[in-house]
C-alpha atoms as a PDB file:
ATOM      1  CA  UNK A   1     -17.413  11.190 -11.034  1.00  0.00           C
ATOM      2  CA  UNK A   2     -16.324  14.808 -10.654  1.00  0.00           C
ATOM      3  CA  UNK A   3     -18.888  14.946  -7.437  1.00  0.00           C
ATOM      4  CA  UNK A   4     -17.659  11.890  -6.043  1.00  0.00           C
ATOM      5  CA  UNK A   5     -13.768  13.083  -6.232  1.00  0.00           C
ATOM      6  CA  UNK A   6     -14.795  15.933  -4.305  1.00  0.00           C
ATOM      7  CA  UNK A   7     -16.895  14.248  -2.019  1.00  0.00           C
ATOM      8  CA  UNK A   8     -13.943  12.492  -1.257  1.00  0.00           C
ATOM      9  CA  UNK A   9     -11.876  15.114  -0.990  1.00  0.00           C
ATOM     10  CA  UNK A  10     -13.423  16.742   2.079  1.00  0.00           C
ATOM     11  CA  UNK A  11     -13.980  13.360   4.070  1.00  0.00           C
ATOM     12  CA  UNK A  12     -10.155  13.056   3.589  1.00  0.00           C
ATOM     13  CA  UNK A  13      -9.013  16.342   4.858  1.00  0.00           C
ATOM     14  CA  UNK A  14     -11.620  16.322   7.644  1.00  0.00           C
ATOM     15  CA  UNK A  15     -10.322  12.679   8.649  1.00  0.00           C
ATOM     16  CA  UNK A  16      -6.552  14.167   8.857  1.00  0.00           C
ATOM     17  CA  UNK A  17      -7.823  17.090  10.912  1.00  0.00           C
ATOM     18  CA  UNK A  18      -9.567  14.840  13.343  1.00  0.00           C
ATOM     19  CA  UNK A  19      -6.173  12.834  14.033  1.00  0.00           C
ATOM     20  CA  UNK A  20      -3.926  16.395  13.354  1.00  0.00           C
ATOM     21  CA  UNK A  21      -6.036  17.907  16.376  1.00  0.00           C
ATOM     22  CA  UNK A  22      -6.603  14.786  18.126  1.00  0.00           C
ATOM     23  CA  UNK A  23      -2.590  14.656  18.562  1.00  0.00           C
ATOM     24  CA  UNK A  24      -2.712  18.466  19.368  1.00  0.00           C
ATOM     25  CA  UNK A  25      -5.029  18.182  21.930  1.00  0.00           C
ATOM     26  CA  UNK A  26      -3.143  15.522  23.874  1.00  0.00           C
ATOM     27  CA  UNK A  27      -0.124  17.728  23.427  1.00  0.00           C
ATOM     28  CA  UNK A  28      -2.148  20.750  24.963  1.00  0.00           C
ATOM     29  CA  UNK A  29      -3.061  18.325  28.108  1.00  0.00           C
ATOM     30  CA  UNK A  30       0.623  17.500  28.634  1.00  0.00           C
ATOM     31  CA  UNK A  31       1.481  20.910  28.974  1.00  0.00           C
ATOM     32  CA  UNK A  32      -1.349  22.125  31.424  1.00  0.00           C
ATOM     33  CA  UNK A  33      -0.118  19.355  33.518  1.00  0.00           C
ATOM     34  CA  UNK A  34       3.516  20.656  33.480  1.00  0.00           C
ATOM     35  CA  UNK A  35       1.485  23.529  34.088  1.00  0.00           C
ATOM     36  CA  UNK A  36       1.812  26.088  31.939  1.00  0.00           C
ATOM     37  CA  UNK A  37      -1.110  28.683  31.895  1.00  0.00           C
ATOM     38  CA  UNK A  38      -3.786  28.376  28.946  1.00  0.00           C
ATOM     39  CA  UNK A  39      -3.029  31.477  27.904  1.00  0.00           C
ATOM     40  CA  UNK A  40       1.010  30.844  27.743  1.00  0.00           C
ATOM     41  CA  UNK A  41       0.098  27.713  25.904  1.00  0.00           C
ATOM     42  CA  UNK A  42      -2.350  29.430  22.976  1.00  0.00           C
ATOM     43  CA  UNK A  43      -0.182  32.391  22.570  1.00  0.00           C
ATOM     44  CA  UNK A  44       2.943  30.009  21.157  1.00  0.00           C
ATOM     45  CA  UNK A  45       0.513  27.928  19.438  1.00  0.00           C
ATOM     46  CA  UNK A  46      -1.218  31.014  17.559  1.00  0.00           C
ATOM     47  CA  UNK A  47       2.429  32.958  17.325  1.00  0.00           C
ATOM     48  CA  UNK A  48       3.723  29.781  15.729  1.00  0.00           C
ATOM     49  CA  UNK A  49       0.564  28.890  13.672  1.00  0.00           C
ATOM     50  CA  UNK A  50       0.538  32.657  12.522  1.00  0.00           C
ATOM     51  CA  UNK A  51       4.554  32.254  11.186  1.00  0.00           C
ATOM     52  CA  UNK A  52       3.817  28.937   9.477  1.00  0.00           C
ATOM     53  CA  UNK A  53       0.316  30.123   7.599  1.00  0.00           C
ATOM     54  CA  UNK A  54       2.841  33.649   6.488  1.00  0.00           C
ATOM     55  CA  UNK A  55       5.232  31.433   4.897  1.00  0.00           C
ATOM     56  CA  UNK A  56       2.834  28.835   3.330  1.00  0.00           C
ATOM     57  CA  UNK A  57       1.290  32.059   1.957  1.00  0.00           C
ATOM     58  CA  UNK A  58       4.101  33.614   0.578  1.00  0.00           C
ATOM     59  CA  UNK A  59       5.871  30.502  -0.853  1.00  0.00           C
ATOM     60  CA  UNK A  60       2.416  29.521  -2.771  1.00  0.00           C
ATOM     61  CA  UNK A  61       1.912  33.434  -3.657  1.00  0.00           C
ATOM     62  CA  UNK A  62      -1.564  34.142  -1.966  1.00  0.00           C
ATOM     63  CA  UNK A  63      -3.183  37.650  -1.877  1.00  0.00           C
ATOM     64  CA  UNK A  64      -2.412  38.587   1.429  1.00  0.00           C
ATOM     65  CA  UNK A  65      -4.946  41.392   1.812  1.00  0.00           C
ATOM     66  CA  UNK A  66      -8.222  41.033   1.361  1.00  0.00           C
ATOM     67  CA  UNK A  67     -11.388  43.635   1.354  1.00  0.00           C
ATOM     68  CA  UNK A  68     -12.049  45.698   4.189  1.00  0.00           C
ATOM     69  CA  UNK A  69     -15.073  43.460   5.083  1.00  0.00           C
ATOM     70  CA  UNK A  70     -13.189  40.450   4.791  1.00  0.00           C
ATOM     71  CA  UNK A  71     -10.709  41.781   7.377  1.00  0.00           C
ATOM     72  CA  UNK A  72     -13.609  42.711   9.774  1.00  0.00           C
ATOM     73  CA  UNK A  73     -15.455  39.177   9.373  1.00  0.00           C
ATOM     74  CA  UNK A  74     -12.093  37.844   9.953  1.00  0.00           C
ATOM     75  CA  UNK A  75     -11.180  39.900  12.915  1.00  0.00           C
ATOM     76  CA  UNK A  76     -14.491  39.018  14.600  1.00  0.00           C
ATOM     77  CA  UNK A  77     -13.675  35.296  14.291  1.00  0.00           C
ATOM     78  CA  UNK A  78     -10.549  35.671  15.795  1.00  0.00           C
ATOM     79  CA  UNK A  79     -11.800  37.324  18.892  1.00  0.00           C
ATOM     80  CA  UNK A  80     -14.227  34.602  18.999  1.00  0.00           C
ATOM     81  CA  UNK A  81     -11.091  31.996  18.547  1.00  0.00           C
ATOM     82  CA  UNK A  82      -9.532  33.667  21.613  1.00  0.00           C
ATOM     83  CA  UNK A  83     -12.344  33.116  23.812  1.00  0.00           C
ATOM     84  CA  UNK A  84     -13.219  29.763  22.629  1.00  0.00           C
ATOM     85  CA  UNK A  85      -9.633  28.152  22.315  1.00  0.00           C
ATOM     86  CA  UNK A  86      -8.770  29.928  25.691  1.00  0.00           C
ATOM     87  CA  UNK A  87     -11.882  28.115  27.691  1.00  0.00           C
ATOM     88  CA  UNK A  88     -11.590  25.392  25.448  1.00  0.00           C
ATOM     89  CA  UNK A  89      -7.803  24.202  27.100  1.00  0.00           C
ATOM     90  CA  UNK A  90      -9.451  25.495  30.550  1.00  0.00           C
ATOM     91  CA  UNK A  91     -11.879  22.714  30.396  1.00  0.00           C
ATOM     92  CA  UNK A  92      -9.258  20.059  28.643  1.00  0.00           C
ATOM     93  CA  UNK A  93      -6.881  21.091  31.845  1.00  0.00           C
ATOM     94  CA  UNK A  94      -9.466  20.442  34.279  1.00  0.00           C
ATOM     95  CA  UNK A  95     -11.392  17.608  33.270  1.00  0.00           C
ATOM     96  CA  UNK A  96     -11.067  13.954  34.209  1.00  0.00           C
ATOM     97  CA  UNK A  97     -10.153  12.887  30.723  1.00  0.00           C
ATOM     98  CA  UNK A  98      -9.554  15.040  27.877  1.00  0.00           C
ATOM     99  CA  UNK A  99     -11.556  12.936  25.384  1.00  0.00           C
ATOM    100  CA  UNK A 100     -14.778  14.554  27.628  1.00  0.00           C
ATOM    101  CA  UNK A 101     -14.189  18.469  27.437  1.00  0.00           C
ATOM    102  CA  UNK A 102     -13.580  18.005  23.802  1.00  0.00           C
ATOM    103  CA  UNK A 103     -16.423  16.161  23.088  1.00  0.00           C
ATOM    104  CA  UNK A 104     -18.440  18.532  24.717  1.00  0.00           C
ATOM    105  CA  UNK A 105     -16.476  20.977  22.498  1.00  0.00           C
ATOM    106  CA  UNK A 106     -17.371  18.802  19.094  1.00  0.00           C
ATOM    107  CA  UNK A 107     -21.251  19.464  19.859  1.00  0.00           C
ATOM    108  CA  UNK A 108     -20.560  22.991  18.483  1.00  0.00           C
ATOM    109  CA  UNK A 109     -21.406  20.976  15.366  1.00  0.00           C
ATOM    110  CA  UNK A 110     -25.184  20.668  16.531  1.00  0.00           C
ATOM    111  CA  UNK A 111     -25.567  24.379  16.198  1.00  0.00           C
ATOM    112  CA  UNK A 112     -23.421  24.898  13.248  1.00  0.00           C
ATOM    113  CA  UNK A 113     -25.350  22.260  11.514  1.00  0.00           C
ATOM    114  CA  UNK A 114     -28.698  23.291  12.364  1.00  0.00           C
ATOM    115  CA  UNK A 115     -27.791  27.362  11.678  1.00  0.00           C
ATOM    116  CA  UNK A 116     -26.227  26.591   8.628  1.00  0.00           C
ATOM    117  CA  UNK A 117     -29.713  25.517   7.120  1.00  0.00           C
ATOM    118  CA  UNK A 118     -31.034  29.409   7.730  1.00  0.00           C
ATOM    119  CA  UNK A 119     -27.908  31.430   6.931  1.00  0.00           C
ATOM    120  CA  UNK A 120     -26.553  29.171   3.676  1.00  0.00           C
ATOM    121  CA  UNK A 121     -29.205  27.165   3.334  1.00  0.00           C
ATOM    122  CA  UNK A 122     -27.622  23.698   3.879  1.00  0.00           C
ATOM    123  CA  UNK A 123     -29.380  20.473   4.153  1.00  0.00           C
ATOM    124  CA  UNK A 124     -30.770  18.887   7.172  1.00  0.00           C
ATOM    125  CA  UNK A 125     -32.392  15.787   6.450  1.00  0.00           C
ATOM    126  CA  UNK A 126     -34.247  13.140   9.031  1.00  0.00           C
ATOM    127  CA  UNK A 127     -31.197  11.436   9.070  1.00  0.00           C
ATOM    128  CA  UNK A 128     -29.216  14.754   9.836  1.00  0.00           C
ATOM    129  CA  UNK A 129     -31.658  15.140  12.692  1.00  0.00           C
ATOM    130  CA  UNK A 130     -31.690  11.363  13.925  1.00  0.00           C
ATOM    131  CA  UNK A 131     -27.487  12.294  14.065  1.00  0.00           C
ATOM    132  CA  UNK A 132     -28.116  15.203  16.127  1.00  0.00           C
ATOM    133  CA  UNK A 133     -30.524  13.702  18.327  1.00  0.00           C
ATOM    134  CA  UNK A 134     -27.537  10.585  19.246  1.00  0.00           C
ATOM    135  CA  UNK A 135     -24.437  13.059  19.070  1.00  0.00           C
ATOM    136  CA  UNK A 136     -26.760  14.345  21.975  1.00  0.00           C
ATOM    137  CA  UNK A 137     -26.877  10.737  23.575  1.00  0.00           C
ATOM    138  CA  UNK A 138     -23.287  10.128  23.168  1.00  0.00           C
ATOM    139  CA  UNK A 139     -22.576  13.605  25.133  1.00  0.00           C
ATOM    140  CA  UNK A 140     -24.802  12.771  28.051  1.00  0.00           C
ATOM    141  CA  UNK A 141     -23.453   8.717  28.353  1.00  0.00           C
ATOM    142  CA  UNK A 142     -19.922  10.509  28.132  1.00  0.00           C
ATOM    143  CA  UNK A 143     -20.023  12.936  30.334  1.00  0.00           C
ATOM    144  CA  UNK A 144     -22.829  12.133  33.031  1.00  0.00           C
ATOM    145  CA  UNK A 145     -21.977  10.531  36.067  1.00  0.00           C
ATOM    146  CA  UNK A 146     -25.062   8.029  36.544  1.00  0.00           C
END
């Protein structure tokens, strides 16, 4: 029951991202059309996300300062969260339809999925693969012009 609870639990929070960021994204088109620059756009976003993950972790007492190698893990991903959020709204401000750039965005779970087998050694299973292989499909029937 436990198992199941926490199954649960993820599906939940991953279904209130996908309608959190599905919301944000539209938000993000909206403002390159009043255009406003990428950059302008990320560097509220990030100054306000940064204000409202301080307080959160201050009001619910977190430690705020983690090992040295924590901090350098941590400061690689951000440097890979500028580049990627900062082409990401390039290609939602130039596309036809947002929906497209971000699906092409959402394959990023092809290679997280399949390089998460070798470096934590998480299942992939013919069905995994069969996923893959159509999350493939559904990119090219979006996106191609035919």
């Amino acid at each position: 029951m436990k198992k199941t609870k926490k199954h649960m639990n993820w599906i939940a929070y991953a279904l209130i991202s996908v309608l959190l960021f599905s919301v944000m994204t539209l938000i993000f088109k909206k403002a390159t059309v009043m255009k406003l620059d990428s950059s302008i756009i990320l560097m509220f976003v990030f100054l306000f996300g940064f204000l409202f993950y301080f307080a959160h972790n201050v009001i619910t007492k977190k430690e705020m300062f983690p090992s040295w190698i924590a901090i350098l893990i941590l400061l690689v991903a951000a440097a890979l969260s500028y580049g990627g959020n900062l082409f990401s709204v390039k290609a939602l401000a130039e596309a036809p339809n947002p929906g497209f750039s971000e699906a092409i965005g959402a394959s990023r779970l092809i290679i997280i999925s399949l390089v998460a087998v070798v470096l934590f050694g998480s299942q992939m299973t013919a069905w995994n693969i069969f996923g893959i292989v159509l999350t493939v499909a559904g990119l090219v029937l979006l996106t191609v012009k035919f």
